[in-house]
Structures are given as structure tokens and as C-alpha cells.
Protein backbone atom coordinates (compact mmCIF):
# COMPACT_ATOMS: atom_id res chain seq x y z
CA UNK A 1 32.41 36.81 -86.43
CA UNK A 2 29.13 35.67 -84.63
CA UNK A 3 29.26 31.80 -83.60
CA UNK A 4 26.90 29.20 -83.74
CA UNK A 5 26.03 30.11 -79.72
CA UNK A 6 25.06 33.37 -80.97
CA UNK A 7 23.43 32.54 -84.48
CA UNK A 8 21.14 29.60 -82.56
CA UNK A 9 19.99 31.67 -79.33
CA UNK A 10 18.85 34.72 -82.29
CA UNK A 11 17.15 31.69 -84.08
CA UNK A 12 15.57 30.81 -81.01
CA UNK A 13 14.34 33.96 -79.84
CA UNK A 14 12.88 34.27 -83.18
CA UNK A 15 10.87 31.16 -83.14
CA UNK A 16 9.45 31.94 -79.81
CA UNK A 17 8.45 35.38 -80.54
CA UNK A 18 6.84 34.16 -83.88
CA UNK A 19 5.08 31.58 -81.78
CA UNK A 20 3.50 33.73 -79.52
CA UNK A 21 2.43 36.46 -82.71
CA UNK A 22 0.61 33.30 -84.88
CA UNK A 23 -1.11 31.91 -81.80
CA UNK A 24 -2.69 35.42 -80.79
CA UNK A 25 -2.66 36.62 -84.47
CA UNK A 26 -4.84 33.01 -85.89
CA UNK A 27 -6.47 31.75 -82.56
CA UNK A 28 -8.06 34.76 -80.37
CA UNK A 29 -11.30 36.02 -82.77
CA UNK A 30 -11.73 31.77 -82.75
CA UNK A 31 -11.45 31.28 -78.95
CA UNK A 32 -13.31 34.32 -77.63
CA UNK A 33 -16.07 33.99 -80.23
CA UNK A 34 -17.28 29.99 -81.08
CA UNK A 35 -15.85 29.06 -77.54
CA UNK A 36 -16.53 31.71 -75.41
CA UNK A 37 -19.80 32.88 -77.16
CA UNK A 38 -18.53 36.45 -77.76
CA UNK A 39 -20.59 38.53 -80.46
CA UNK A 40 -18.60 38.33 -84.11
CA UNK A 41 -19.30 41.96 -84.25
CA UNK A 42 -17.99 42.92 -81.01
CA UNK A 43 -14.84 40.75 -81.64
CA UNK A 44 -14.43 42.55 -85.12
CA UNK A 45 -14.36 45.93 -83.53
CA UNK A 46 -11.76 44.91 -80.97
CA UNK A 47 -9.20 43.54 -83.64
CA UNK A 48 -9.41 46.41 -85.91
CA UNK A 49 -9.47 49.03 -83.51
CA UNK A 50 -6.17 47.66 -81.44
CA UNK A 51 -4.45 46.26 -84.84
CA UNK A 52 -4.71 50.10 -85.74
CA UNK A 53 -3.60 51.60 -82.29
CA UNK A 54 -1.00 49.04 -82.19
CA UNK A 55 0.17 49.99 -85.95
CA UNK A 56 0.79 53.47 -84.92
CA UNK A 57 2.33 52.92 -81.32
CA UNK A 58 5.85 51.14 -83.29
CA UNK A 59 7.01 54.18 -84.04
CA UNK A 60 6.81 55.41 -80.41
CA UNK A 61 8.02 52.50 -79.31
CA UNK A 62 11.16 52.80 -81.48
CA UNK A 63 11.72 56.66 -80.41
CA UNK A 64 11.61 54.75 -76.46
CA UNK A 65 14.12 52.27 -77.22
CA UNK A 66 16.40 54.60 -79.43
CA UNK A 67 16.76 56.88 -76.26
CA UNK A 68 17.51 53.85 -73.93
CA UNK A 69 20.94 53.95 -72.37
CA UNK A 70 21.68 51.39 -69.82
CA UNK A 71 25.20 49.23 -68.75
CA UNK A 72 23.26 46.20 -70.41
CA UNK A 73 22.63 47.92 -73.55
CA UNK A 74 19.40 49.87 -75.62
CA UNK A 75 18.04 46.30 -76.61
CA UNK A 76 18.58 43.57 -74.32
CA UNK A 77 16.14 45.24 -71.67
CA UNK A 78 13.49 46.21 -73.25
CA UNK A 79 13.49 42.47 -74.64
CA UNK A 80 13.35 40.85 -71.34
CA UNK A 81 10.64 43.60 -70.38
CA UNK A 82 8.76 43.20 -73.19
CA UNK A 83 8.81 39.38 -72.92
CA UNK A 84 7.61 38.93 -69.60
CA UNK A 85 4.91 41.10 -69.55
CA UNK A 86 3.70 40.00 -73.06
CA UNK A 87 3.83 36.11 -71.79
CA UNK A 88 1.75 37.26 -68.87
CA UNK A 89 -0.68 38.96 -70.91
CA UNK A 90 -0.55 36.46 -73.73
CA UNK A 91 -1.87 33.67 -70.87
CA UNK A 92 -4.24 35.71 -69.42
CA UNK A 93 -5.86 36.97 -72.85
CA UNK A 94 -6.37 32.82 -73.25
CA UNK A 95 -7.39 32.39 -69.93
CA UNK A 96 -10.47 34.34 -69.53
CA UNK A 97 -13.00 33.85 -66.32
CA UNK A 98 -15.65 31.75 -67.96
CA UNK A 99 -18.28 33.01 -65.51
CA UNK A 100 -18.02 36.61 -67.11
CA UNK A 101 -21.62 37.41 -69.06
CA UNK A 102 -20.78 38.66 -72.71
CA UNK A 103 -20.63 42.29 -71.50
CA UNK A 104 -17.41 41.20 -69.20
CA UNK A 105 -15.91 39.36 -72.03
CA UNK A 106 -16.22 41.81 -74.58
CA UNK A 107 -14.22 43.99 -71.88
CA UNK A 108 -11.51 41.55 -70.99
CA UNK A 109 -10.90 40.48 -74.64
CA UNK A 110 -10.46 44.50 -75.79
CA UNK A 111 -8.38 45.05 -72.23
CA UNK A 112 -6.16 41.97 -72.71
CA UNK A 113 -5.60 42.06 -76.88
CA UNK A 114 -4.82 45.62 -76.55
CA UNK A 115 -2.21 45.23 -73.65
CA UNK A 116 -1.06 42.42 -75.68
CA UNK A 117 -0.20 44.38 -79.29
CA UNK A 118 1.64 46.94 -76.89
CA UNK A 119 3.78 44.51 -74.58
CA UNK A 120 4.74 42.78 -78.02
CA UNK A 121 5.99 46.13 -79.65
CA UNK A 122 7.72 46.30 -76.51
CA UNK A 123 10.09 43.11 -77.73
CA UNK A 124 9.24 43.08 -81.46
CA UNK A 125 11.35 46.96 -82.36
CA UNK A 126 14.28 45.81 -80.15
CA UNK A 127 14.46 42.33 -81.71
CA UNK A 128 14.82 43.66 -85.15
CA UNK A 129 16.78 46.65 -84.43
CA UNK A 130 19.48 45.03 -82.18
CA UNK A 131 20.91 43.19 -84.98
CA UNK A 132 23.99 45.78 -86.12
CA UNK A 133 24.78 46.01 -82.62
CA UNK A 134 26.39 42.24 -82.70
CA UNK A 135 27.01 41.96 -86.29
CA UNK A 136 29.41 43.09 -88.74
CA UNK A 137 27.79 43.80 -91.34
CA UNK A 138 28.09 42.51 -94.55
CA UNK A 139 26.78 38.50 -95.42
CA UNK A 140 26.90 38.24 -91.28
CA UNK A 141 24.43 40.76 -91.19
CA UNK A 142 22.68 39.17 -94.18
CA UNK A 143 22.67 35.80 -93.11
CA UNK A 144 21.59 36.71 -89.51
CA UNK A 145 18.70 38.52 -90.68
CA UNK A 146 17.46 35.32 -93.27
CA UNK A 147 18.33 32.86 -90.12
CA UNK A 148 15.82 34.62 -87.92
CA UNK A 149 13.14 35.17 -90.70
CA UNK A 150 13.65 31.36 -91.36
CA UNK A 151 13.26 30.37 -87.71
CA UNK A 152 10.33 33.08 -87.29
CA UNK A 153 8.87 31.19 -90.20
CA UNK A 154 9.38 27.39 -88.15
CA UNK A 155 8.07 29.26 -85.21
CA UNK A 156 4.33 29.98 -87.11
CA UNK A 157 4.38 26.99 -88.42
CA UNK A 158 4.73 25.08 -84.93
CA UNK A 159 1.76 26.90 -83.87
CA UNK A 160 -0.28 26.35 -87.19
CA UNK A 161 0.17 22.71 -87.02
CA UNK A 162 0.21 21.87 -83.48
CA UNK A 163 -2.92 23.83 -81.82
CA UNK A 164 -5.45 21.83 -82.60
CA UNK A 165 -4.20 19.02 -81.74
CA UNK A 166 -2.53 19.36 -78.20
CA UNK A 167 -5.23 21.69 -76.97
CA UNK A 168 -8.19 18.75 -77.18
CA UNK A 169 -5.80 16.73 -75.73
CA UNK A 170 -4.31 19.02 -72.96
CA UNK A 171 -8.36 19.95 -72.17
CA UNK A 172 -9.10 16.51 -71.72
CA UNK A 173 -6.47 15.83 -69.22
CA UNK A 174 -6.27 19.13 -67.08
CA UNK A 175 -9.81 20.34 -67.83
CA UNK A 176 -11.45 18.73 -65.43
CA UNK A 177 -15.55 17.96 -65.52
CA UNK A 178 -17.70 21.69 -66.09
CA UNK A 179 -18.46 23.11 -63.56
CA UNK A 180 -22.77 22.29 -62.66
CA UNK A 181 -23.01 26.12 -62.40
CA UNK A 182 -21.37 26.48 -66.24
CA UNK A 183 -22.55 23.18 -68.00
CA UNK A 184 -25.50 25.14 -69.70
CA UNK A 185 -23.26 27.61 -71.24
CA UNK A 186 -19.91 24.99 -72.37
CA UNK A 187 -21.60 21.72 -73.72
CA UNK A 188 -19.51 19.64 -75.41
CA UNK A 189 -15.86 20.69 -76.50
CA UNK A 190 -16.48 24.04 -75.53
CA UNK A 191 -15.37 23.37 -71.97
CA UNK A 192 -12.29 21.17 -73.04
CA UNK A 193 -11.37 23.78 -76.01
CA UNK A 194 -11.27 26.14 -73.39
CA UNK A 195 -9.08 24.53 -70.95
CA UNK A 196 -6.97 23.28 -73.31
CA UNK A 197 -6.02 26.34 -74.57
CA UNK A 198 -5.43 27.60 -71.17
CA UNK A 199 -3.06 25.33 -70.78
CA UNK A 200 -1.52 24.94 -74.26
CA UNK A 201 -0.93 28.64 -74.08
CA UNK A 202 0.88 28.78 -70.65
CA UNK A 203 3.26 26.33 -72.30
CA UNK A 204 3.94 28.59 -75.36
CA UNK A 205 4.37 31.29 -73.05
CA UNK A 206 6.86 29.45 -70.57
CA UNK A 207 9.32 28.77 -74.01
CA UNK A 208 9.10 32.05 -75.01
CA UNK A 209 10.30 33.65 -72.17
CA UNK A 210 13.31 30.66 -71.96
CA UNK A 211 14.30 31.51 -75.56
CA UNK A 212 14.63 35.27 -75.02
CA UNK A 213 16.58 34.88 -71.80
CA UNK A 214 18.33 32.07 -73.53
CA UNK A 215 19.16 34.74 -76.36
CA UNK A 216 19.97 37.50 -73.80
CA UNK A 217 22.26 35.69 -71.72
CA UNK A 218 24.05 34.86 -75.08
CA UNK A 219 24.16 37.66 -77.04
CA UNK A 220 26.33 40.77 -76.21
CA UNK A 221 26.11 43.87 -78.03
CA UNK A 222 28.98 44.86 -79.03
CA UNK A 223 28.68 48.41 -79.64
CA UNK A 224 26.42 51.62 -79.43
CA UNK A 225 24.51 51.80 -82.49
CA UNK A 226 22.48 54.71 -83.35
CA UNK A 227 19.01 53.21 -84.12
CA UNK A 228 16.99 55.79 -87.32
CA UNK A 229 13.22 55.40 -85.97
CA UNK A 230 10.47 57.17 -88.10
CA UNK A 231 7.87 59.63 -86.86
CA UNK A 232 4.39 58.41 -88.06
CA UNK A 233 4.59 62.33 -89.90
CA UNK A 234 7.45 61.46 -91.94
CA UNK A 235 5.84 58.34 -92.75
CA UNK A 236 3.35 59.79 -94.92
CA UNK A 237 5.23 62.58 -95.84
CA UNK A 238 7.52 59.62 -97.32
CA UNK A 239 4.64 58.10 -98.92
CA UNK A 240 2.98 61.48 -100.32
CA UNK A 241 6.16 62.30 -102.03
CA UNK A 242 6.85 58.72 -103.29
CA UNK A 243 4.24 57.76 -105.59
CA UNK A 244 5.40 54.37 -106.40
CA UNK A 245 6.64 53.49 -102.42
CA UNK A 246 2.79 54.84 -102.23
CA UNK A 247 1.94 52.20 -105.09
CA UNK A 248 3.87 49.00 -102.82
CA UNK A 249 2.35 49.85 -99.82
CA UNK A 250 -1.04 49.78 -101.24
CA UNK A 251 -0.16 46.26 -102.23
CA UNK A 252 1.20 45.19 -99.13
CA UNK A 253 -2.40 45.80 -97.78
CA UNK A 254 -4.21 44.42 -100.28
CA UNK A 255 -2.56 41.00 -100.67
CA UNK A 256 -1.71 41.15 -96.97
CA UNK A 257 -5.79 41.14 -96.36
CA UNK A 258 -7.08 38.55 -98.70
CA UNK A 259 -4.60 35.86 -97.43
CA UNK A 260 -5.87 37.23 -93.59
CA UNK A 261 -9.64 36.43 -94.49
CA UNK A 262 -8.83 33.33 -95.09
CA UNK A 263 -6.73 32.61 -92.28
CA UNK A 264 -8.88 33.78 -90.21
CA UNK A 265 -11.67 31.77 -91.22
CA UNK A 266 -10.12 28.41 -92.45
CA UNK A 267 -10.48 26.71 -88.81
CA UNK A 268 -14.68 27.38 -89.07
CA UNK A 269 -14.05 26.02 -92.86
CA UNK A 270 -12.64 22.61 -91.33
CA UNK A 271 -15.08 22.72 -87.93
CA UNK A 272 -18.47 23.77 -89.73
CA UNK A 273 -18.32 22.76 -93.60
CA UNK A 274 -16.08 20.24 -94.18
CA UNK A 275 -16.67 18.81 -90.41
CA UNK A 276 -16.54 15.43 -89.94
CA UNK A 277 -14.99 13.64 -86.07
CA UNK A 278 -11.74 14.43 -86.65
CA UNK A 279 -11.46 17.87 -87.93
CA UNK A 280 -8.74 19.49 -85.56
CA UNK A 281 -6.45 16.55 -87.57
CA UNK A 282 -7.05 17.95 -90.98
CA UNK A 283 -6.73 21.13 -90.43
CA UNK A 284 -3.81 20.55 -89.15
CA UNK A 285 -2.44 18.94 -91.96
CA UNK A 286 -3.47 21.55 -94.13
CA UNK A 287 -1.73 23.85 -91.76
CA UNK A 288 1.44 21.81 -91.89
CA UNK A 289 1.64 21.41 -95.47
CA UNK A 290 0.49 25.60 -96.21
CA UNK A 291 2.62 26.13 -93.55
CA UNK A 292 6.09 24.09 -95.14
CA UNK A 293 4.56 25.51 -98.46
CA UNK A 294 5.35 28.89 -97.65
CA UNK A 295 8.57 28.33 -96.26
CA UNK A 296 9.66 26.39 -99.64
CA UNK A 297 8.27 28.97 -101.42
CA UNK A 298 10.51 31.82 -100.08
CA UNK A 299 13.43 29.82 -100.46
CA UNK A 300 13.56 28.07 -103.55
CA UNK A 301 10.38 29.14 -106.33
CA UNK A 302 10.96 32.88 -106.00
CA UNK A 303 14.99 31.62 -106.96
CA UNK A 304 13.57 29.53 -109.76
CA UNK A 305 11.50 32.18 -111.24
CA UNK A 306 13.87 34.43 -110.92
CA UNK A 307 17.24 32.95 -111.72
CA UNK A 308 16.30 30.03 -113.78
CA UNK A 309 12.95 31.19 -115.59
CA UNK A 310 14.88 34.43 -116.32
CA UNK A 311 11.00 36.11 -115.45
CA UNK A 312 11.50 39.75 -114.03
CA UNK A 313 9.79 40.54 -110.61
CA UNK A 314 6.92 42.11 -111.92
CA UNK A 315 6.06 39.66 -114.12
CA UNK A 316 7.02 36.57 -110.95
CA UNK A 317 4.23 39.00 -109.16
CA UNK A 318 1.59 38.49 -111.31
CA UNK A 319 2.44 34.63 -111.56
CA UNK A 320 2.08 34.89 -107.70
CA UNK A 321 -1.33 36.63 -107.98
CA UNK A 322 -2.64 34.18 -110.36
CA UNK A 323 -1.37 31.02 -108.31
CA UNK A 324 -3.41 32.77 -105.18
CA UNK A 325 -6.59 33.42 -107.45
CA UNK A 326 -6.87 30.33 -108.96
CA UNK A 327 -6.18 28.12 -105.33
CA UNK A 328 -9.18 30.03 -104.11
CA UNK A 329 -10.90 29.01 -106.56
CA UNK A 330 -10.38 25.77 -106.89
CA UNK A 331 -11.16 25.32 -103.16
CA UNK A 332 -14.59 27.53 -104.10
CA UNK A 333 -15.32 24.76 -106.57
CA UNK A 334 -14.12 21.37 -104.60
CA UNK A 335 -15.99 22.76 -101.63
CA UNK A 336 -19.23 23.73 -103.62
CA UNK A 337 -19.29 19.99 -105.54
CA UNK A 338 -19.03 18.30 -101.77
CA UNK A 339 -15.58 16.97 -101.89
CA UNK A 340 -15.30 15.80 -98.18
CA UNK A 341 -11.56 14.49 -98.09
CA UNK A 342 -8.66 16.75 -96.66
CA UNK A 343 -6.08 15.32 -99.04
CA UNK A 344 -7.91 17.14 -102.60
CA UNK A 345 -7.92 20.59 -100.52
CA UNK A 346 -4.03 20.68 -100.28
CA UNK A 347 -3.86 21.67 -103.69
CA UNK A 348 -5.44 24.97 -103.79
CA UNK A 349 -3.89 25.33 -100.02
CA UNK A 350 -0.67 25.00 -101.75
CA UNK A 351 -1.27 27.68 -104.29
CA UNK A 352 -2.39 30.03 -101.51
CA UNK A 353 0.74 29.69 -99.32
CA UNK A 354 3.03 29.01 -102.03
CA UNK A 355 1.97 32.98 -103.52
CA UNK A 356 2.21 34.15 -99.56
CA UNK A 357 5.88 32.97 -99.64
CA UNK A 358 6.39 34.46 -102.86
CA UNK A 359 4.57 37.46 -102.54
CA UNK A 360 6.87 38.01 -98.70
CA UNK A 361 10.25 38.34 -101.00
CA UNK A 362 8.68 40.06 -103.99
CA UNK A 363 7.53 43.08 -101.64
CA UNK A 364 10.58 43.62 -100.15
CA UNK A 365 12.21 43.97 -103.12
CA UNK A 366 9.69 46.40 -104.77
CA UNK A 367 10.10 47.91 -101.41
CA UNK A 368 13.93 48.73 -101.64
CA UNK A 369 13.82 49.52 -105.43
CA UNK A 370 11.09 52.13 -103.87
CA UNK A 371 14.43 53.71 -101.72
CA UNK A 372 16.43 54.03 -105.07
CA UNK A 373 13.37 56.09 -107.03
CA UNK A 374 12.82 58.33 -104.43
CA UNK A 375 16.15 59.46 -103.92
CA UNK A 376 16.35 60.20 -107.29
CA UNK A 377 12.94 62.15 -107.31
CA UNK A 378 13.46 64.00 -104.20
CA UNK A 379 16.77 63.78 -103.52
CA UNK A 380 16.47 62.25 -100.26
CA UNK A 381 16.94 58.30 -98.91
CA UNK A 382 14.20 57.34 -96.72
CA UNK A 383 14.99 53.95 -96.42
CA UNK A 384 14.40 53.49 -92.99
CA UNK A 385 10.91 55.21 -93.13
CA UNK A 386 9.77 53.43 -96.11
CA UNK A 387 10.98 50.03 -94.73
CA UNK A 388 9.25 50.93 -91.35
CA UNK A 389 6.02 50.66 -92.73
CA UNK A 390 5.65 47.66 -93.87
CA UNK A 391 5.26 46.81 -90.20
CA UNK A 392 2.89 49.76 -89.80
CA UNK A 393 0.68 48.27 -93.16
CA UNK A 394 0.52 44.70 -92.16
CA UNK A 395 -1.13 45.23 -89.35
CA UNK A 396 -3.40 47.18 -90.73
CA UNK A 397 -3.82 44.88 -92.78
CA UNK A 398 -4.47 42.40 -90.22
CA UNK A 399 -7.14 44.80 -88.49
CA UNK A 400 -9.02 45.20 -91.40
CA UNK A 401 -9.26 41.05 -92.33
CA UNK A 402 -10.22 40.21 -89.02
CA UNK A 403 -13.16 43.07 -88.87
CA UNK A 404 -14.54 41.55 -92.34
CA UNK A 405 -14.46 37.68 -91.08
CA UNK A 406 -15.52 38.98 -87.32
CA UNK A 407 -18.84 40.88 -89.55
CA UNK A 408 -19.21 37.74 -92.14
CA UNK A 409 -19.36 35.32 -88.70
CA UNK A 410 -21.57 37.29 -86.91
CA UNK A 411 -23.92 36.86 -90.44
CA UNK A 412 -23.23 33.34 -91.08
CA UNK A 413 -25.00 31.64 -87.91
CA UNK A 414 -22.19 28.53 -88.03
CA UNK A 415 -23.44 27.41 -84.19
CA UNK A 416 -25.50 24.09 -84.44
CA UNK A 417 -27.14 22.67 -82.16
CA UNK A 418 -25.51 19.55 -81.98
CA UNK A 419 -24.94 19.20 -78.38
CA UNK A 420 -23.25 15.81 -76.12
CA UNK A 421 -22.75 15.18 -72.03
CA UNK A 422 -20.72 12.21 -73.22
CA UNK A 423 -18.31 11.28 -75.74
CA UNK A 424 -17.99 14.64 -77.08
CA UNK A 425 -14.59 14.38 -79.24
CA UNK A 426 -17.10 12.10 -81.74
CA UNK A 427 -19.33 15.41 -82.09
CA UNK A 428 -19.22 15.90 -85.46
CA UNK A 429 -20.05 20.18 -85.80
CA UNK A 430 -21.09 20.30 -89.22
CA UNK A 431 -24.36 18.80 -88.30
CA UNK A 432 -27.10 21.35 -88.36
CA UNK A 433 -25.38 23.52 -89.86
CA UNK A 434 -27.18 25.22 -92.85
CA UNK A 435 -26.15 24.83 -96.21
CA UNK A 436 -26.69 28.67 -97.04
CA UNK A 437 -24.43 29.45 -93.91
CA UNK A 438 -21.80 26.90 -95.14
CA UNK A 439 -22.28 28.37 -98.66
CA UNK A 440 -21.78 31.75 -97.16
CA UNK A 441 -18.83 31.09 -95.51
CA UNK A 442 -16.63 29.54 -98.71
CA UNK A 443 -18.14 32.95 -101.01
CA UNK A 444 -16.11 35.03 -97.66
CA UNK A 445 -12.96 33.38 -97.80
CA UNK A 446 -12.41 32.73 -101.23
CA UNK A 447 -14.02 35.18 -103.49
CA UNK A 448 -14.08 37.68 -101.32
CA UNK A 449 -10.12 37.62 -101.55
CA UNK A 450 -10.44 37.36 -105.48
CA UNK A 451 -11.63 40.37 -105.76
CA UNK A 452 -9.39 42.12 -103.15
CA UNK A 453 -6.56 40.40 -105.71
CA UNK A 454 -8.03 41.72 -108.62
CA UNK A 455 -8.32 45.46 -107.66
CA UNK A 456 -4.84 45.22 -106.28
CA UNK A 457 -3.62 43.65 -109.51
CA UNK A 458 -5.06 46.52 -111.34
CA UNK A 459 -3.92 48.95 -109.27
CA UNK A 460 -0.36 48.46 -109.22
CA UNK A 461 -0.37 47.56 -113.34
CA UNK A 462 -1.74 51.01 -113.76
CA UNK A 463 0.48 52.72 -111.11
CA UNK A 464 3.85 50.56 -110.78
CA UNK A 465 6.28 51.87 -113.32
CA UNK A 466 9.69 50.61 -111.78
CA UNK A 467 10.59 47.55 -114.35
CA UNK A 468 13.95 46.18 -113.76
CA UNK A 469 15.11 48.12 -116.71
CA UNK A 470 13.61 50.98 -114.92
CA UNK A 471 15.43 50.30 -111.82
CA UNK A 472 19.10 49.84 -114.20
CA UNK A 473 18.32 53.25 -114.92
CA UNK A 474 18.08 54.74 -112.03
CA UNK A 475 21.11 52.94 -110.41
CA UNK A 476 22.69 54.52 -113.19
CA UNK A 477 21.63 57.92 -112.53
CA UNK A 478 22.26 58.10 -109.27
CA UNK A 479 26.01 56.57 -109.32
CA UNK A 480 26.54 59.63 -111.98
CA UNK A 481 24.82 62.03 -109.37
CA UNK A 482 27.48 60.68 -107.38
């Protein structure tokens, strides 16, 4: 049985790689674009084009580590590798030559994001897959698995809450005064935005790497496993011939997208609408409490829907779709009738996140009940293939968001030209900024997502057939094919 050495350093490793994923995932269309001055557009293109490449390259990179064979295992390597070089790339990505001219940028930020998605593959298959090589199956394996998505889950929200607040601070003690030759293109906080995160993220980086090695150094695998890795072919063969795994997926990437606009474009919602001097502080508030939302969500509403409501998953999905809807909005209307206080806007932040939590288990579950209906329709389990995309759709998903926000910013015009050579963490950024542009910016992350909702609603009422009397069924059909 695994001890609580074992069960902690997995935790760890978990919270460190999740930390590294939400700062790139929330924080690099923000940093190369309103600091750096980077084109929206250009920024757009990057994201969706190496959210897609990196989608497909998993399933290479799970062929690689299946054929591994070394004295210190199939995993452990490929972990350390893929650490290392991902914490180097991770720092330089945030670490860009401010000199550059937007043509340079544009380069670096497409060279560095891309090596980034691949160097994290490198460490993100092996992670996952190593765990029946130390475990026994069973509730170890069970529990081992919910331990890391809990700690992957403390890991995001570390990130979520913490940013904006230590990078201001870090800038303003390690920044240093802008350079004469620079202070025309990084007024203000630009200069100390971009040093702190610099520094912030060479920090993240350094704990990553000590909680993998930590993890490595304390985690033996106990056994050669043979790791089932699916061919991007037999992916969509999978799907073709599985209408309703066809019918999650879909899902996955619609609900997956609507909650991405929004993250992506929440931090401009705080800097440029709701403004005010101390902005970074309520957003990251409303981080922390979306953030613990989520988290609560996963672990005790989908429970008390389920076990104490007595409501059956599809209809707990549709409760989650409506809680999402109606928190966007409500923060549509609060926004619209000038409420200026952080405290009102944790309601409909609540919603959001709480569905996000909910929606995380109710997927998974369609996902496996998926497994069940297509061995019974084609007489073959492709549980492994139909699991491995969910992976593959979310960051498509994730490509896809960030093009629409990276197109709606390039649109919106938030810049102002609110501009300081001294005292510049009293700026307030909201100033100048039009009202149509502010107005433009709530329509993009809140009905935009409705609507994404709504079409994703209907599509899986008029597709989704596999009620949990449906499901009964097919247990029982199966077990008599037996």
C-alpha cells in the first residue's frame, strides 16, 4: 500500500504541474498583448494554431513514452525531461527581450508557446499514465487519482489568486527604473507588470521542478506496465462509430469554450471596466472565491444533487447549464447598471465556477457510460481512446476561446491613454476608456458564452439518449453477453 511519502510527493507534483498549465494557460494572451503591445490578432492566431498542434502531438507523445525502456523506468524520465525543459521554456516565454519591435515578438511568443505545449506533453502523458505502475489498483488507485486532481485543482487556484498580486509587487522591487531607451514604449505599470512577471514566473518555475524531483526521488515504480496509447486514426474512428461518445465530446468543447472566453477576458473586465486603483486585489478575490468555488463544487454539490436530490445526471447537467447561463447574466446586468463593488460580482462568479466544477464530474461520467454503449454497439471497448480525448478536445477547446477573445480585443480598443512617470500603482486604467469598448467587452464574455451554452444544450437534448435507465440496460445486456 502507497504511504503518505508517496501519496504527498504525487500531490505535489500535481500542484506544480497545474501551476505552471494555469499561469501559461490564463496569463500569456494578457502579458504579450496589453503589456507587451502585441497585435490581439496575431496573439489569437498563435494560441489556436499551437493549442491545435499541441492537441494532436499527445498521442505521439504517448506512443514515445509507451516504447521507453530504461533501469529508472518508462515514466520517471521523461518527467524529469519534460520538467526541466518546460520550466526553461515556461521562463523564457515570460521573459521576452522588451527591445524586440512587434514583428520579433510575434515570433518569440509563437516560438516559445509552441515549445512550451510540447515540453509540457513531454511531463503531462507520463504523469497520468505512471499511476498503475505504483498502485494497486482498486480504492488506492482511486484515491490516488482524486488526490492529484484535488491538488491539481489547489495548484490553479494558487496561480488564480496570487498573480496579480505578487507580480506588482515583485516588479516594484526587482524591476528596476525603464530603461531611457524603452520609457516611450512601457509607461506606467507596463514596465513593472513586465518585470514582475519575469520574476514571479522564475519562482513558479524553480517549485515546479523541486516538486517533480521531489516526486521522482520518492516514487518507485513498481512494475512494467503496458501503457494502451491511441493513434489520432482510431480516435475518430472511435468517435465515427460512437454516436453518443461523438455527442459528449461535442459538449466537452462547447462548455469547455464558453467558460475559456471568459477566463480569458475577466482580468481586462477588472483592469478596463470595472477599474478602479486597486484592481489586481479584486480580481483576485474573485479568483480566490471562483477558484474555492469550483473545488467545492466537485466535491460536495455534484454529491448533493446526486445522492441527496435523487436528480439523475442528465437532469444535474442541465441544472449546471442553467447555473452558468444565468451567472453570466447576472454579471451582464450588474455590469451594464454600473455596479462598481467586487463583493456583488461574486455571485454570478460563483454560478460560473460552481457549473465548471460540476460540469468536470458530469463529463466524465457521460464519458465512461459512452465505453459501456459502444461496446454494446460495436462490440468493442475503446475506453482508453475515448477517455484520451478529452485531453485532445479541451485543448481545442482552449485554442478556439483564446482566438475569439484574441479577435474581440483586437476590436475592442481597451488601451487608454492614461499615462504616469510617478506614482503609477494609483493609475486607475478604466479612465479613457470608451463606454462602447467597455460595453463590447461584457456582450464577449458573457453572452457570447450564452449562446455557445444554448446550442450545446440543444444539441446534446436532441442527440444524448443514454438516461441512467438507459445505461441499467445496457449493463444488463452486456453482463448477459457475458
Amino acid at each position: 500500500m502507497l504511504g503518505l511519502k508517496e501519496k504527498t510527493s504525487y500531490g505535489l507534483g500535481a500542484v506544480g504541474k497545474d501551476m505552471v498549465y494555469m499561469l501559461s494557460a490564463s496569463y500569456i494572451l494578457y502579458y504579450f498583448q496589453d503589456i507587451l503591445g502585441v497585435s490581439a490578432a496575431a496573439m489569437g492566431v498563435i494560441l489556436l494554431v499551437a493549442r491545435v498542434f499541441d492537441a494532436f502531438n499527445d498521442p505521439v507523445m504517448g506512443v514515445v513514452v509507451a516504447k521507453t525502456k530504461t533501469r529508472w523506468g518508462k515514466f520517471r524520465p521523461w518527467l524529469l525531461i519534460g520538467t526541466l525543459t518546460n520550466a526553461i521554456v515556461l521562463f523564457l516565454m515570460f521573459a521576452a527581450p522588451p527591445q524586440l519591435d512587434e514583428a520579433g515578438l510575434v515570433a518569440y511568443a509563437a516560438v516559445t508557446y509552441i515549445l512550451w505545449g510540447v515540453t509540457y506533453t513531454m511531463m503531462d502523458i507520463p504523469y497520468w499514465s505512471m499511476i498503475p505502475a505504483f498502485t494497486n489498483g482498486g480504492k488506492e488507485r482511486e484515491g490516488l487519482t482524486t488526490l492529484a486532481r484535488s491538488c491539481a485543482g489547489v495548484g490553479s487556484a494558487l496561480i488564480s489568486i496570487l498573480t496579480m498580486i505578487i507580480v506588482p509587487l515583485l516588479g516594484k522591487m526587482l524591476g528596476g527604473k525603464v530603461p531611457s531607451e524603452l520609457a516611450g514604449r512601457y509607461p506606467g505599470n507596463q514596465w513593472i507588470e513586465l518585470s514582475g512577471f519575469k520574476y514571479f514566473t522564475l519562482g513558479v518555475a524553480f517549485l515546479f521542478v523541486l516538486f517533480t524531483v521531489i516526486m521522482c526521488l520518492s516514487i518507485k515504480e513498481k512494475s512494467s506496465v503496458d501503457m494502451k496509447t491511441a493513434k489520432i486514426g482510431e480516435m475518430f474512428r472511435a468517435l465515427l462509430q460512437n454516436d453518443q461518445a461523438m455527442c459528449v465530446v461535442v459538449t466537452i468543447v462547447v462548455v469547455n469554450v464558453a467558460l475559456y472566453i471568459t477566463s480569458n477576458l475577466v482580468i481586462y473586465f477588472f483592469k478596463y471596466d470595472l477599474g478602479g486603483r486597486n484592481w489586481n486585489d479584486g480580481y483576485a478575490l474573485f479568483n480566490m472565491v471562483g477558484g474555492g468555488t469550483q473545488i467545492l463544487a466537485m466535491m460536495l454539490l455534484y454529491p448533493f444533487l446526486r445522492n441527496l436530490l435523487k436528480l439523475n445526471n442528465i437532469k444535474i447537467f442541465y441544472v449546471s447549464i442553467g447555473m452558468s447561463i444565468t451567472g453570466y447574466a447576472a454579471l451582464l446586468v450588474m455590469a451594464s447598471v454600473g455596479v462598481s463593488e467586487v463583493v456583488p460580482f461574486l455571485i454570478p462568479g460563483v454560478l460560473v465556477m460552481a457549473s465548471a466544477g460540476v460540469n468536470n464530474v458530469i463529463i466524465t461520467v457521460f464519458l465512461a457510460n459512452t465505453v459501456d454503449y459502444g461496446d454494446l454497439k460495436n462490440k468493442r471497448r475503446d475506453e482508453s481512446v475515448i477517455f484520451s480525448m478529452q485531453t485532445f478536445v479541451v485543448k481545442l477547446a482552449s485554442g478556439i476561446s483564446a482566438f475569439i477573445a484574441s479577435i474581440a480585443l483586437s476590436l475592442l480598443n481597451l488601451k487608454n491613454a492614461v499615462e504616469s512617470t510617478a506614482g503609477e500603482a494609483e493609475i486607475d486604467f478604466a479612465l479613457g476608456v470608451a463606454e462602447s469598448s467597455k460595453m463590447g467587452l461584457r456582450i464577449v464574455m458573457t453572452l457570447v458564452p450564452i449562446l455557445v451554452l444554448i446550442v450545446g444544450a440543444v444539441i446534446f437534448k436532441t442527440k444524448f439518449i443514454l438516461t441512467d435507465e438507459k445505461v441499467e440496460e445496457i449493463s444488463k445486456q452486456l453482463d448477459e453477453r457475458k
